[in-house]
PDB file of N, CA and C in Angstrom:
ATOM      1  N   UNK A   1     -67.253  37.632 122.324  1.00  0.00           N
ATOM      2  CA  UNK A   1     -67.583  38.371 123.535  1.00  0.00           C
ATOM      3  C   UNK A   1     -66.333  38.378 124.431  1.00  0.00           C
ATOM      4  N   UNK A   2     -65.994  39.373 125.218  1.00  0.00           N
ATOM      5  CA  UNK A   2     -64.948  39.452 125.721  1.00  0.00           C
ATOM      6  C   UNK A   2     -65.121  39.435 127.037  1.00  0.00           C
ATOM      7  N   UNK A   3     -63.978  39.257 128.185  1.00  0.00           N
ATOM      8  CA  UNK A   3     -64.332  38.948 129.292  1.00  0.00           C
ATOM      9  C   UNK A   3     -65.019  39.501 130.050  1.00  0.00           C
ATOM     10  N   UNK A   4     -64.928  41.068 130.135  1.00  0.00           N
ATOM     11  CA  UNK A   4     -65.442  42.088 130.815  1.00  0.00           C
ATOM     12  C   UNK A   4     -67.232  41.741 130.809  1.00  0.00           C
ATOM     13  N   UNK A   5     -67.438  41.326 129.253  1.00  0.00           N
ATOM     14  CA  UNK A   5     -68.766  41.339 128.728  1.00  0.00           C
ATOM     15  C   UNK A   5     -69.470  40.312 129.507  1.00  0.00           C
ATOM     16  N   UNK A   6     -68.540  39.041 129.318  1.00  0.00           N
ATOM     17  CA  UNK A   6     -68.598  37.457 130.258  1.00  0.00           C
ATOM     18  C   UNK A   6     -69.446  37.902 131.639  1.00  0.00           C
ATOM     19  N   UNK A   7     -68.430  38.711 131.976  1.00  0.00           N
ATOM     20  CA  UNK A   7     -68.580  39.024 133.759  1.00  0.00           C
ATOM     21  C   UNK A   7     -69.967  40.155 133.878  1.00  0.00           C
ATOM     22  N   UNK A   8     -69.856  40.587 133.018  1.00  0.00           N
ATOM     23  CA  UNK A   8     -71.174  41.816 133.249  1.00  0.00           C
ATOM     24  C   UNK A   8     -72.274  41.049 133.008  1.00  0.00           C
ATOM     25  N   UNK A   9     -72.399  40.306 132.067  1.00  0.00           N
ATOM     26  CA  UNK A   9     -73.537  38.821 131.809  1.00  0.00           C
ATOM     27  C   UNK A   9     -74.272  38.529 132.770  1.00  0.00           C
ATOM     28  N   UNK A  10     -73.123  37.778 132.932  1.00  0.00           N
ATOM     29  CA  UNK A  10     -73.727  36.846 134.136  1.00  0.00           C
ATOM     30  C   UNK A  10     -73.153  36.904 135.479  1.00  0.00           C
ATOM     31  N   UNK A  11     -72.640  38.433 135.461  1.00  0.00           N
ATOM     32  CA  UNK A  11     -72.270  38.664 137.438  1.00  0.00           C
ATOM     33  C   UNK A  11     -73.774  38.485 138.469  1.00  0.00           C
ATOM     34  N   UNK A  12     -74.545  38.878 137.802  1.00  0.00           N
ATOM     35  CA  UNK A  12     -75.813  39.017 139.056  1.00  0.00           C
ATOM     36  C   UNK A  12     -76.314  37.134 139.108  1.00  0.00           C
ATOM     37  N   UNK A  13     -76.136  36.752 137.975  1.00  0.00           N
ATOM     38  CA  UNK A  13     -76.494  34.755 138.087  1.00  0.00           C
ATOM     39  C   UNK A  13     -75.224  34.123 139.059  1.00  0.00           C
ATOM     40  N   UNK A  14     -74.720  34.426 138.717  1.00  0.00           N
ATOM     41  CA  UNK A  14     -73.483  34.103 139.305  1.00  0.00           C
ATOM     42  C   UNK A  14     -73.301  34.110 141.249  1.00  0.00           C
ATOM     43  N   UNK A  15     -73.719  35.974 141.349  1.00  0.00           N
ATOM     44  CA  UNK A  15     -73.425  36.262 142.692  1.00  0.00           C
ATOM     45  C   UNK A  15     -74.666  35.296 143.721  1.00  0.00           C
ATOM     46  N   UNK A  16     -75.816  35.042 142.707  1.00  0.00           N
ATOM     47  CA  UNK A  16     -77.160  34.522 143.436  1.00  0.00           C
ATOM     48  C   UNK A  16     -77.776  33.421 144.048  1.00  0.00           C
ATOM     49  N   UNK A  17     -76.596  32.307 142.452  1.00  0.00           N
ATOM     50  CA  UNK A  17     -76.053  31.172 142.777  1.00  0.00           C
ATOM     51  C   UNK A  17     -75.722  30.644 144.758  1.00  0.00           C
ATOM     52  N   UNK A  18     -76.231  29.555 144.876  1.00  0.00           N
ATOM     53  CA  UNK A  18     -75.734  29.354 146.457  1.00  0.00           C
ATOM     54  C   UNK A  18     -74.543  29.035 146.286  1.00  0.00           C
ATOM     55  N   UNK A  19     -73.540  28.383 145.462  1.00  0.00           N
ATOM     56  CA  UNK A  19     -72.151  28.190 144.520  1.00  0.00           C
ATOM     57  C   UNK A  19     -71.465  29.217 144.149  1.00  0.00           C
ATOM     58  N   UNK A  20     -72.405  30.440 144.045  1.00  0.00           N
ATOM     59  CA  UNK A  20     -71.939  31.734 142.689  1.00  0.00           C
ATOM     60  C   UNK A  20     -70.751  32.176 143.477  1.00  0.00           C
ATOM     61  N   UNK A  21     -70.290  32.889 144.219  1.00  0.00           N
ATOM     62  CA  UNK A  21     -69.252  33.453 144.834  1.00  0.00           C
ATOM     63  C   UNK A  21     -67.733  32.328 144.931  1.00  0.00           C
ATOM     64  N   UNK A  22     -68.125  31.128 144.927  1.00  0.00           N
ATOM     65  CA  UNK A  22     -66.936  30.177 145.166  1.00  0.00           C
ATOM     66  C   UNK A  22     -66.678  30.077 143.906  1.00  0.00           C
ATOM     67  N   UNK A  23     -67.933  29.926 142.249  1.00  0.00           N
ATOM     68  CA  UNK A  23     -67.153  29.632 141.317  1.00  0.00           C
ATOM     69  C   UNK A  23     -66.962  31.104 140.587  1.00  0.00           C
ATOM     70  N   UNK A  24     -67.037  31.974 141.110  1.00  0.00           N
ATOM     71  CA  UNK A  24     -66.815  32.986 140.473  1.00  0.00           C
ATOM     72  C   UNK A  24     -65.272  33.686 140.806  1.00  0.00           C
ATOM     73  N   UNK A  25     -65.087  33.338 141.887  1.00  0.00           N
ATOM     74  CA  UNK A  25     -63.830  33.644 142.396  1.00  0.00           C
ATOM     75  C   UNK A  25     -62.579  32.526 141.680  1.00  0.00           C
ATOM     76  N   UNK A  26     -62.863  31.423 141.480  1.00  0.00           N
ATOM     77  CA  UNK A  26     -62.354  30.192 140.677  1.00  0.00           C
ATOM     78  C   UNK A  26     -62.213  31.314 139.323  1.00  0.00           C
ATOM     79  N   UNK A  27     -63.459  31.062 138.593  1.00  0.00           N
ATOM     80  CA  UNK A  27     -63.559  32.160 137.421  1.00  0.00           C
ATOM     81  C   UNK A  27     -62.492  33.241 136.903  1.00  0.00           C
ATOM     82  N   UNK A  28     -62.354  33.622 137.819  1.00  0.00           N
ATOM     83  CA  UNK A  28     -61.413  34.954 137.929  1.00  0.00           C
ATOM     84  C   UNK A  28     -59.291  34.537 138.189  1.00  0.00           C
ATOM     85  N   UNK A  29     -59.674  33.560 139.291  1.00  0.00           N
ATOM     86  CA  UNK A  29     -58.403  33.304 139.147  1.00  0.00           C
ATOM     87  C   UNK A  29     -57.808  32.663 137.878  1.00  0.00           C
ATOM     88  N   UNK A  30     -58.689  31.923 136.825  1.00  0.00           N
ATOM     89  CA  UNK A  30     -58.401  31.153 136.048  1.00  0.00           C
ATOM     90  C   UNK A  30     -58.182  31.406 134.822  1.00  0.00           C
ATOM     91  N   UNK A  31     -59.358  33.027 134.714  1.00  0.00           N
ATOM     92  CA  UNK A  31     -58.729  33.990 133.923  1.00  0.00           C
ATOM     93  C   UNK A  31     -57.323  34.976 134.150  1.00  0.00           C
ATOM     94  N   UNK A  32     -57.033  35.156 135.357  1.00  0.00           N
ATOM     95  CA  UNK A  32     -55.642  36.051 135.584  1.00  0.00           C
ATOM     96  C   UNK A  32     -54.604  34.925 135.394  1.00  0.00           C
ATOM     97  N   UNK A  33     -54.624  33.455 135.807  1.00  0.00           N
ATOM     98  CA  UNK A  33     -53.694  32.700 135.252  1.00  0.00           C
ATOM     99  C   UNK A  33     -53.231  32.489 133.897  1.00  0.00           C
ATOM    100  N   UNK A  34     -54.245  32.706 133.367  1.00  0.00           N
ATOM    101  CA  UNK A  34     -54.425  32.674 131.648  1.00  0.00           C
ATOM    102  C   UNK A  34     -54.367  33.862 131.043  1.00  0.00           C
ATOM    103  N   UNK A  35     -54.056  34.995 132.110  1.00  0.00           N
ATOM    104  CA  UNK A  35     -53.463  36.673 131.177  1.00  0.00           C
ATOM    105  C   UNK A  35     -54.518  37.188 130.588  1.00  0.00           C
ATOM    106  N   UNK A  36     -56.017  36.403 130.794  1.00  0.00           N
ATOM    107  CA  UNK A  36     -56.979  37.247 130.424  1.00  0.00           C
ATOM    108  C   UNK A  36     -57.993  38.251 131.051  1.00  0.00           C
ATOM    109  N   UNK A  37     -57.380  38.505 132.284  1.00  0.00           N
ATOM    110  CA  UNK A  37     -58.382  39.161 132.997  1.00  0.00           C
ATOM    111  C   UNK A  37     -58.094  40.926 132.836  1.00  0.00           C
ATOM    112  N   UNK A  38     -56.954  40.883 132.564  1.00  0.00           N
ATOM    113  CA  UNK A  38     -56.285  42.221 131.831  1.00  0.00           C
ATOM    114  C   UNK A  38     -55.985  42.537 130.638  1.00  0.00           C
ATOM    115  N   UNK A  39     -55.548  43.599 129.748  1.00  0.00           N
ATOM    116  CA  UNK A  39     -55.134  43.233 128.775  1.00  0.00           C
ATOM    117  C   UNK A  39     -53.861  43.253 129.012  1.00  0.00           C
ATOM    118  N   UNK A  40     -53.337  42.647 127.916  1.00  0.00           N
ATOM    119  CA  UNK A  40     -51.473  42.007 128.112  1.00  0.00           C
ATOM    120  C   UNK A  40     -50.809  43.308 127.480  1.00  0.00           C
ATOM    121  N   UNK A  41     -49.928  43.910 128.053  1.00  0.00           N
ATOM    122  CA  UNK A  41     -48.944  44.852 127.376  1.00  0.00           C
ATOM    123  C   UNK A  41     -48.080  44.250 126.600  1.00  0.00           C
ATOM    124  N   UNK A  42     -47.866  44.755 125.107  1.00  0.00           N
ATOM    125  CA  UNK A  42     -46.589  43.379 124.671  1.00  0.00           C
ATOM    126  C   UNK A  42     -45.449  44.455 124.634  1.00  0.00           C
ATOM    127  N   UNK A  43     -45.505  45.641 125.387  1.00  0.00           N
ATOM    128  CA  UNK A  43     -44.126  46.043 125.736  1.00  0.00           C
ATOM    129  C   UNK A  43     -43.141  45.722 127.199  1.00  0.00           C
ATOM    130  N   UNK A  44     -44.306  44.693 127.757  1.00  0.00           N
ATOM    131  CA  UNK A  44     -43.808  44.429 129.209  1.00  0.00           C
ATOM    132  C   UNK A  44     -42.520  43.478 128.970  1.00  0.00           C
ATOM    133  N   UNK A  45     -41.822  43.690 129.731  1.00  0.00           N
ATOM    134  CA  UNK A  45     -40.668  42.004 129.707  1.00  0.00           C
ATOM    135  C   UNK A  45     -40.849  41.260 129.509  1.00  0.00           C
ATOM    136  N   UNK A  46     -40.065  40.231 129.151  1.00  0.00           N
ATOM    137  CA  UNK A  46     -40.768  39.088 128.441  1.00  0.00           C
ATOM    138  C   UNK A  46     -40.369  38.050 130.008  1.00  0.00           C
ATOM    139  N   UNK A  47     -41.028  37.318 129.976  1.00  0.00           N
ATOM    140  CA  UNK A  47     -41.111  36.666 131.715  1.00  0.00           C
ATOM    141  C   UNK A  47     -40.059  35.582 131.553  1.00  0.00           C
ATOM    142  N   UNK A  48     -39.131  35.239 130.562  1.00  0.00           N
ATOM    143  CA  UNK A  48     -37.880  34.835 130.423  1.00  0.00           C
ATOM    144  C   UNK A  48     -36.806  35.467 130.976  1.00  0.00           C
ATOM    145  N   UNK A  49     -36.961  36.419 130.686  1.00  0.00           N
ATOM    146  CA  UNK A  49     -35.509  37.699 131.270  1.00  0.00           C
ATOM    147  C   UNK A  49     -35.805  37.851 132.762  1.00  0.00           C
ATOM    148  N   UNK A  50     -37.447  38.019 133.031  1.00  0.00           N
ATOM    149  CA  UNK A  50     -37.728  38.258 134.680  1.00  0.00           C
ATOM    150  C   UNK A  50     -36.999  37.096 134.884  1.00  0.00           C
ATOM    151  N   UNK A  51     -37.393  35.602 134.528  1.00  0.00           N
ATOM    152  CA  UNK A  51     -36.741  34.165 135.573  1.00  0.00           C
ATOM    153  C   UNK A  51     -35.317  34.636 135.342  1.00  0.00           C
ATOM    154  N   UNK A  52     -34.664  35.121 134.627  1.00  0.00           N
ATOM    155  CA  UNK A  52     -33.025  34.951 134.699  1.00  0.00           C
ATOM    156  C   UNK A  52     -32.344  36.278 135.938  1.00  0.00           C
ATOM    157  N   UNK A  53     -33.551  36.801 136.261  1.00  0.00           N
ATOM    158  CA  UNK A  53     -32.899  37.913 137.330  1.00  0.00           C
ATOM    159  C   UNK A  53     -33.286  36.883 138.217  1.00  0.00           C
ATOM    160  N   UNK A  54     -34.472  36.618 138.515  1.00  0.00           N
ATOM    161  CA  UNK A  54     -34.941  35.568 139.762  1.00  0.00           C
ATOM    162  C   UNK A  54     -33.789  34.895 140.353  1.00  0.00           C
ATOM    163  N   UNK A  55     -33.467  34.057 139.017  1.00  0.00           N
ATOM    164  CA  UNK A  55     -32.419  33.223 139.041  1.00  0.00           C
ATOM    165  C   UNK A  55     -31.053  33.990 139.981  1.00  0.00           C
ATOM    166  N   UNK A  56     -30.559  34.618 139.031  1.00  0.00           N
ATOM    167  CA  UNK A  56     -29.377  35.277 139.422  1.00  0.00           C
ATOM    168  C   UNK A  56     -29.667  35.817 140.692  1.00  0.00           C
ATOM    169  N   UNK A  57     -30.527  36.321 141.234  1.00  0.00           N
ATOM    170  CA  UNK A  57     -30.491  37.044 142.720  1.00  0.00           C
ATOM    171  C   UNK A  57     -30.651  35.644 143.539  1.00  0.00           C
ATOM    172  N   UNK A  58     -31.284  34.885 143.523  1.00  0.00           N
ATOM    173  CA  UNK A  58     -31.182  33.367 144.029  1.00  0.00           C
ATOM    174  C   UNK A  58     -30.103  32.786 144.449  1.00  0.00           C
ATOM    175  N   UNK A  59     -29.277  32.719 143.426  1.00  0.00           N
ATOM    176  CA  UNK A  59     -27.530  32.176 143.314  1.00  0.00           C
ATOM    177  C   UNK A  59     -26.801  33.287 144.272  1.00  0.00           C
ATOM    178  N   UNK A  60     -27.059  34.661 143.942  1.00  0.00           N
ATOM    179  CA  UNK A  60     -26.610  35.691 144.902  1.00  0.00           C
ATOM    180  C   UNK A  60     -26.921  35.647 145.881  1.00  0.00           C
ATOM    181  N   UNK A  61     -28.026  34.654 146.910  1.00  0.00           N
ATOM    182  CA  UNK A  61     -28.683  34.657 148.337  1.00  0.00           C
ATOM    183  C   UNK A  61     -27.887  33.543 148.564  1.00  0.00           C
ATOM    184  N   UNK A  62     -27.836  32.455 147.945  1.00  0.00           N
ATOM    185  CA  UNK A  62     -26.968  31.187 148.050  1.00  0.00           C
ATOM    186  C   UNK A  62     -25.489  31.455 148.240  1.00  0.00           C
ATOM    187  N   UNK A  63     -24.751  32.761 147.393  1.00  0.00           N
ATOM    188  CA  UNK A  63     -23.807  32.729 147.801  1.00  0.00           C
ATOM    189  C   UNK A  63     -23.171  33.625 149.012  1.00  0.00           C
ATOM    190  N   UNK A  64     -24.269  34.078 149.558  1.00  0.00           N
ATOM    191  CA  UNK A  64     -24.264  35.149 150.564  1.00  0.00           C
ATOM    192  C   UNK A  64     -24.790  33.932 151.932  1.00  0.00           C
ATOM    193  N   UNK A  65     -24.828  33.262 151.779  1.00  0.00           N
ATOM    194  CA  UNK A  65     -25.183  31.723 152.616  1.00  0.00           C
ATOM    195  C   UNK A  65     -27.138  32.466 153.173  1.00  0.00           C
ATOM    196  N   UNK A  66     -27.464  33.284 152.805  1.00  0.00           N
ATOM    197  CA  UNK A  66     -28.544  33.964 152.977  1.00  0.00           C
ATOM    198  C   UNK A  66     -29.898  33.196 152.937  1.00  0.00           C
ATOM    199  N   UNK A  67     -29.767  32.042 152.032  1.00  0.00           N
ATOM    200  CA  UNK A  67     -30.606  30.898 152.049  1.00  0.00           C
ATOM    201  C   UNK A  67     -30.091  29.970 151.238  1.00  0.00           C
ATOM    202  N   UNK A  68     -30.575  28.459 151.379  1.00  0.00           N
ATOM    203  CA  UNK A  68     -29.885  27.297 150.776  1.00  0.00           C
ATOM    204  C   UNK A  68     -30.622  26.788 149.472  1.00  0.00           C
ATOM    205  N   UNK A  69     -29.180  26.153 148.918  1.00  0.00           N
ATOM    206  CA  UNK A  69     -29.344  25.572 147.609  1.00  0.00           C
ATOM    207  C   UNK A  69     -30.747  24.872 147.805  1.00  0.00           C
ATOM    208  N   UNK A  70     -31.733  24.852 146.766  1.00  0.00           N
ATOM    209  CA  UNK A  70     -32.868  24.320 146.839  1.00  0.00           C
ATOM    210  C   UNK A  70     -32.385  22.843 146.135  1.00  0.00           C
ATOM    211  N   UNK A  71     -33.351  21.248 146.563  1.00  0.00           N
ATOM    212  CA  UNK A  71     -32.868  20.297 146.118  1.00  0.00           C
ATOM    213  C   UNK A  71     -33.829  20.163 144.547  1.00  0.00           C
ATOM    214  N   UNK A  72     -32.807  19.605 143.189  1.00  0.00           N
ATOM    215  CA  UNK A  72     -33.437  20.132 142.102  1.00  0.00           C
ATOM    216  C   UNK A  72     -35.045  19.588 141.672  1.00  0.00           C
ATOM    217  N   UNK A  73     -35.787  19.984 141.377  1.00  0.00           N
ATOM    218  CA  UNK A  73     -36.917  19.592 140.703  1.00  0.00           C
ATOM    219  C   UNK A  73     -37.690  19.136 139.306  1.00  0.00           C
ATOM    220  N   UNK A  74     -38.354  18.574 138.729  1.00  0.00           N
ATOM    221  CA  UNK A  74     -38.636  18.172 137.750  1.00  0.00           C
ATOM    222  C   UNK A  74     -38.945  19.236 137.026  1.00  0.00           C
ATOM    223  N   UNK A  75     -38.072  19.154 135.502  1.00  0.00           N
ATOM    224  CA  UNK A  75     -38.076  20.289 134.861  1.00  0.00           C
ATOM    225  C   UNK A  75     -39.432  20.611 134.366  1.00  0.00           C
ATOM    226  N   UNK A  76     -39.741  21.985 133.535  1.00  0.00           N
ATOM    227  CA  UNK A  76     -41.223  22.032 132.916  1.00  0.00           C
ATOM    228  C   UNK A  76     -41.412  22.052 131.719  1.00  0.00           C
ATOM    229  N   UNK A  77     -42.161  21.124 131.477  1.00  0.00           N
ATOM    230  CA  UNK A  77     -41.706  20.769 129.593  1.00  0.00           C
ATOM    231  C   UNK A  77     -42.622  21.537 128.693  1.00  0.00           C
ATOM    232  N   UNK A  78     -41.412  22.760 128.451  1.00  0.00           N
ATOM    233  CA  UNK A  78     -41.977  23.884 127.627  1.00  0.00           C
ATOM    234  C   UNK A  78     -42.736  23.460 126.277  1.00  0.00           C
ATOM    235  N   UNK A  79     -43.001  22.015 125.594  1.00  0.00           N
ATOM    236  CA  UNK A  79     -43.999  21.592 124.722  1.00  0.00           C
ATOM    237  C   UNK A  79     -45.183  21.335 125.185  1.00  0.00           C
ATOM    238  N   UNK A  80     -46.009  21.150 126.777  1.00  0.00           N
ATOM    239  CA  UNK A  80     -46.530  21.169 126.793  1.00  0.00           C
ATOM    240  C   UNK A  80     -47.765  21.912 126.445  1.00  0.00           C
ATOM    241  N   UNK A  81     -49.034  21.595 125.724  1.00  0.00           N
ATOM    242  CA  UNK A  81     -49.375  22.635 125.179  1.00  0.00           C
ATOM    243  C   UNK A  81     -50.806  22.222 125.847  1.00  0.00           C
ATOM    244  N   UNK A  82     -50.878  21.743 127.781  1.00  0.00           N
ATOM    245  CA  UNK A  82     -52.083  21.677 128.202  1.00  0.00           C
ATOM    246  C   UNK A  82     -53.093  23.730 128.068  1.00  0.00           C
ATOM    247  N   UNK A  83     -52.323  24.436 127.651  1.00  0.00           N
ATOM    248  CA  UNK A  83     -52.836  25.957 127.980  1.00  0.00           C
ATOM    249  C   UNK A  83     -52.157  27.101 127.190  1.00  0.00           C
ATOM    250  N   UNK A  84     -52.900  27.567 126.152  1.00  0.00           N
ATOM    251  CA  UNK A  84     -52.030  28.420 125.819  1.00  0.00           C
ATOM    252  C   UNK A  84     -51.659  29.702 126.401  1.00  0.00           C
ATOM    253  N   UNK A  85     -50.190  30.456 126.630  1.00  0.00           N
ATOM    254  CA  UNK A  85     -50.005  31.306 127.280  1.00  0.00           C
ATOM    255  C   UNK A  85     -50.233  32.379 126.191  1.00  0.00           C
ATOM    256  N   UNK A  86     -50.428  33.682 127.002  1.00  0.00           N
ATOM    257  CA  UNK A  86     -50.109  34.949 126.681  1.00  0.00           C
ATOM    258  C   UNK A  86     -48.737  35.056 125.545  1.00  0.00           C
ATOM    259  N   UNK A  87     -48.446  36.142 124.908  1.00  0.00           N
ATOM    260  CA  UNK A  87     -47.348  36.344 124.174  1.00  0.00           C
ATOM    261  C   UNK A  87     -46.495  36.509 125.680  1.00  0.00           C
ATOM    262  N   UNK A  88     -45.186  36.416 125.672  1.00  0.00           N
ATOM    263  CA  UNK A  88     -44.058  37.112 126.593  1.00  0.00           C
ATOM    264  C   UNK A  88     -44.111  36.460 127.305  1.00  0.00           C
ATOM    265  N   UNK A  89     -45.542  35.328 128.118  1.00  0.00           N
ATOM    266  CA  UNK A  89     -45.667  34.393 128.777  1.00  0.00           C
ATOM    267  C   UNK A  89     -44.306  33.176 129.346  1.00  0.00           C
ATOM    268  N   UNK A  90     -43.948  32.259 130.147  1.00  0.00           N
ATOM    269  CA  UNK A  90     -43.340  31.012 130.462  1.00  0.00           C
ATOM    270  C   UNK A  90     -44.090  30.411 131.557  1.00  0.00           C
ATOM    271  N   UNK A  91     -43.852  28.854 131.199  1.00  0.00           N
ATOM    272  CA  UNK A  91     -44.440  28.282 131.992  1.00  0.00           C
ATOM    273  C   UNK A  91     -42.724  28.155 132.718  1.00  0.00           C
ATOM    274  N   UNK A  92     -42.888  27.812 133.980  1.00  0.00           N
ATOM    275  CA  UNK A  92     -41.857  27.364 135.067  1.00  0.00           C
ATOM    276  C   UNK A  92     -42.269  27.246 136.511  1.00  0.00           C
ATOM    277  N   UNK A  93     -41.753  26.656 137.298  1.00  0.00           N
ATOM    278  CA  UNK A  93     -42.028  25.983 138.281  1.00  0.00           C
ATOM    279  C   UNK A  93     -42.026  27.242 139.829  1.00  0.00           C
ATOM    280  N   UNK A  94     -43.097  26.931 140.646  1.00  0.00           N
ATOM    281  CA  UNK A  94     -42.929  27.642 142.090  1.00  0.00           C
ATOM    282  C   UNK A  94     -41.896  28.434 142.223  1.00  0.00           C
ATOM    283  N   UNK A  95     -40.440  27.096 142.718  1.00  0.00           N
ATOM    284  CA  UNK A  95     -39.308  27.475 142.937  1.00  0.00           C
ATOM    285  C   UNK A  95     -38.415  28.307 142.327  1.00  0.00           C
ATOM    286  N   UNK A  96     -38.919  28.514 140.789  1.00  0.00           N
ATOM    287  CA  UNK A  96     -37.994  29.306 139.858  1.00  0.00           C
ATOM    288  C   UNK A  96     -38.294  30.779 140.073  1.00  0.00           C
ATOM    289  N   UNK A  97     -38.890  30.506 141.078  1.00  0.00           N
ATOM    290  CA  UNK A  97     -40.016  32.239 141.267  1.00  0.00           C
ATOM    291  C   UNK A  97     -39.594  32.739 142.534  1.00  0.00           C
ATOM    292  N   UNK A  98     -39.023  31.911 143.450  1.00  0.00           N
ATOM    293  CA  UNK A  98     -38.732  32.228 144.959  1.00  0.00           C
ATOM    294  C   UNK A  98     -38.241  30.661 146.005  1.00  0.00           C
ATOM    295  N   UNK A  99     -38.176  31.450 146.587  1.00  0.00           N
ATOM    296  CA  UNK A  99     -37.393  30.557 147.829  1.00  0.00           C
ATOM    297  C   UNK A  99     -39.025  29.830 148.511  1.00  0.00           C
ATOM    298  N   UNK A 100     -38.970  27.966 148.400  1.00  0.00           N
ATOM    299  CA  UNK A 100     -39.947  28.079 149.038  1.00  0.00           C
ATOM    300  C   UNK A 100     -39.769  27.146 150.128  1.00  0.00           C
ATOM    301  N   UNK A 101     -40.267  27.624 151.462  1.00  0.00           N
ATOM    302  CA  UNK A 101     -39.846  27.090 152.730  1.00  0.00           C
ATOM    303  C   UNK A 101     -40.907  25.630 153.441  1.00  0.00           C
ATOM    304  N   UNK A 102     -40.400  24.875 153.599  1.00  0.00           N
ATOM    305  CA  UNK A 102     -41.799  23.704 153.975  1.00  0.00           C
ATOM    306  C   UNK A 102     -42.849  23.867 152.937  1.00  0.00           C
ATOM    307  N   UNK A 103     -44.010  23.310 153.775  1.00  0.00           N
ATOM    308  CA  UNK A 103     -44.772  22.817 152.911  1.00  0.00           C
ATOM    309  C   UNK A 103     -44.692  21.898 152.063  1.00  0.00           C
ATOM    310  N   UNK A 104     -45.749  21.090 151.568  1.00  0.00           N
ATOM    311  CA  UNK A 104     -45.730  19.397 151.091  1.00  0.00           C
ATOM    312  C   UNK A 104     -45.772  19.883 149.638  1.00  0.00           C
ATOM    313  N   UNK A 105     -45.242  19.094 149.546  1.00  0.00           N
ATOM    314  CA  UNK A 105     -44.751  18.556 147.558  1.00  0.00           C
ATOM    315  C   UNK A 105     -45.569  17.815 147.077  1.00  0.00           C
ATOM    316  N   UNK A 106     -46.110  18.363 145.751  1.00  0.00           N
ATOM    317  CA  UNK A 106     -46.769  17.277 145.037  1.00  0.00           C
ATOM    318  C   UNK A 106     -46.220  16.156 145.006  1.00  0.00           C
ATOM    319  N   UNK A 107     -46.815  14.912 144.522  1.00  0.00           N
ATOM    320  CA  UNK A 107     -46.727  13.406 144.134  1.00  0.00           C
ATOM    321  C   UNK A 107     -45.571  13.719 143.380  1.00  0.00           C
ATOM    322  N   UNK A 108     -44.825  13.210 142.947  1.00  0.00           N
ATOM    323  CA  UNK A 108     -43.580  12.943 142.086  1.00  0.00           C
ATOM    324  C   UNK A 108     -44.531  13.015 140.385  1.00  0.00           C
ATOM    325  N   UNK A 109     -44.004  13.023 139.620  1.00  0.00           N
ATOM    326  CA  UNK A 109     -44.439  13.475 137.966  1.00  0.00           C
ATOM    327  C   UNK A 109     -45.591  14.311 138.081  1.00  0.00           C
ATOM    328  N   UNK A 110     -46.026  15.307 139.382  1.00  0.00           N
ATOM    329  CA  UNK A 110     -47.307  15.742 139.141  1.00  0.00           C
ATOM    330  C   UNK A 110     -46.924  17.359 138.661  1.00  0.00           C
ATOM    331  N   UNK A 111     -47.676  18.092 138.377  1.00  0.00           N
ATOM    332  CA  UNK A 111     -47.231  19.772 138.362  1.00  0.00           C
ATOM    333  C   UNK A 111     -48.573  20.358 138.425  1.00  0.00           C
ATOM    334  N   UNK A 112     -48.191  21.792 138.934  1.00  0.00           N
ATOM    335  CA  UNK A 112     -49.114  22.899 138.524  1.00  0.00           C
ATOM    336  C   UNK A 112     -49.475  22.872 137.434  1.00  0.00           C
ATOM    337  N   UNK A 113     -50.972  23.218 137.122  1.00  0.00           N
ATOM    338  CA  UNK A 113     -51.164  23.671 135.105  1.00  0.00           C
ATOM    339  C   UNK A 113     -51.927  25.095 135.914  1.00  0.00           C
TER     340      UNK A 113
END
């Protein structure tokens, strides 16, 4: 059964639920994290080449003094296999994605999944 099917199921149990709207919205994000809430184009970029522009325009803001060297972070250990991604998929960190300003830091060895 496929997701669409998932959601047509059990959208009306779901919405009726005194819970239904909080875990349904969970639901949804957890499928778009996991590339299943769409189908995946496998002619899109592969999200390796996107981080290396990221990257490079990053280094280009840094060297334009435009914003500062970020201090480095714990790498993401591409064996982890808590989730499998999409084809074209990478796992990598917040920061590899953008400049991020304040806000509190996880615990030390912790990460996003």
């Amino acid at each position: 059964m496929n997701t669409q099917d998932l959601l047509d199921k059990y959208f009306e149990t779901a919405f009726s639920a005194s819970d239904g709207i909080k875990r349904l919205r969970e639901l949804i994000l957890t499928l778009a994290m996991q590339g299943k809430l769409v189908p995946q184009d496998p002619t899109d970029q592969p999200a390796r080449e996107l981080l290396k522009e990221i990257e490079a325009e990053k280094q280009g803001l840094i060297r334009k003094e435009k914003i500062k060297q970020s201090p480095p972070l714990s790498e993401v250990n591409p064996d982890d296999k808590s989730c499998k991604l999409p084809t074209g998929w990478e796992k990598c960190t917040v920061n590899d994605l953008g400049f991020v300003r304040g806000g509190k830091r996880l615990p030390k060895g912790e990460q996003y999944s």
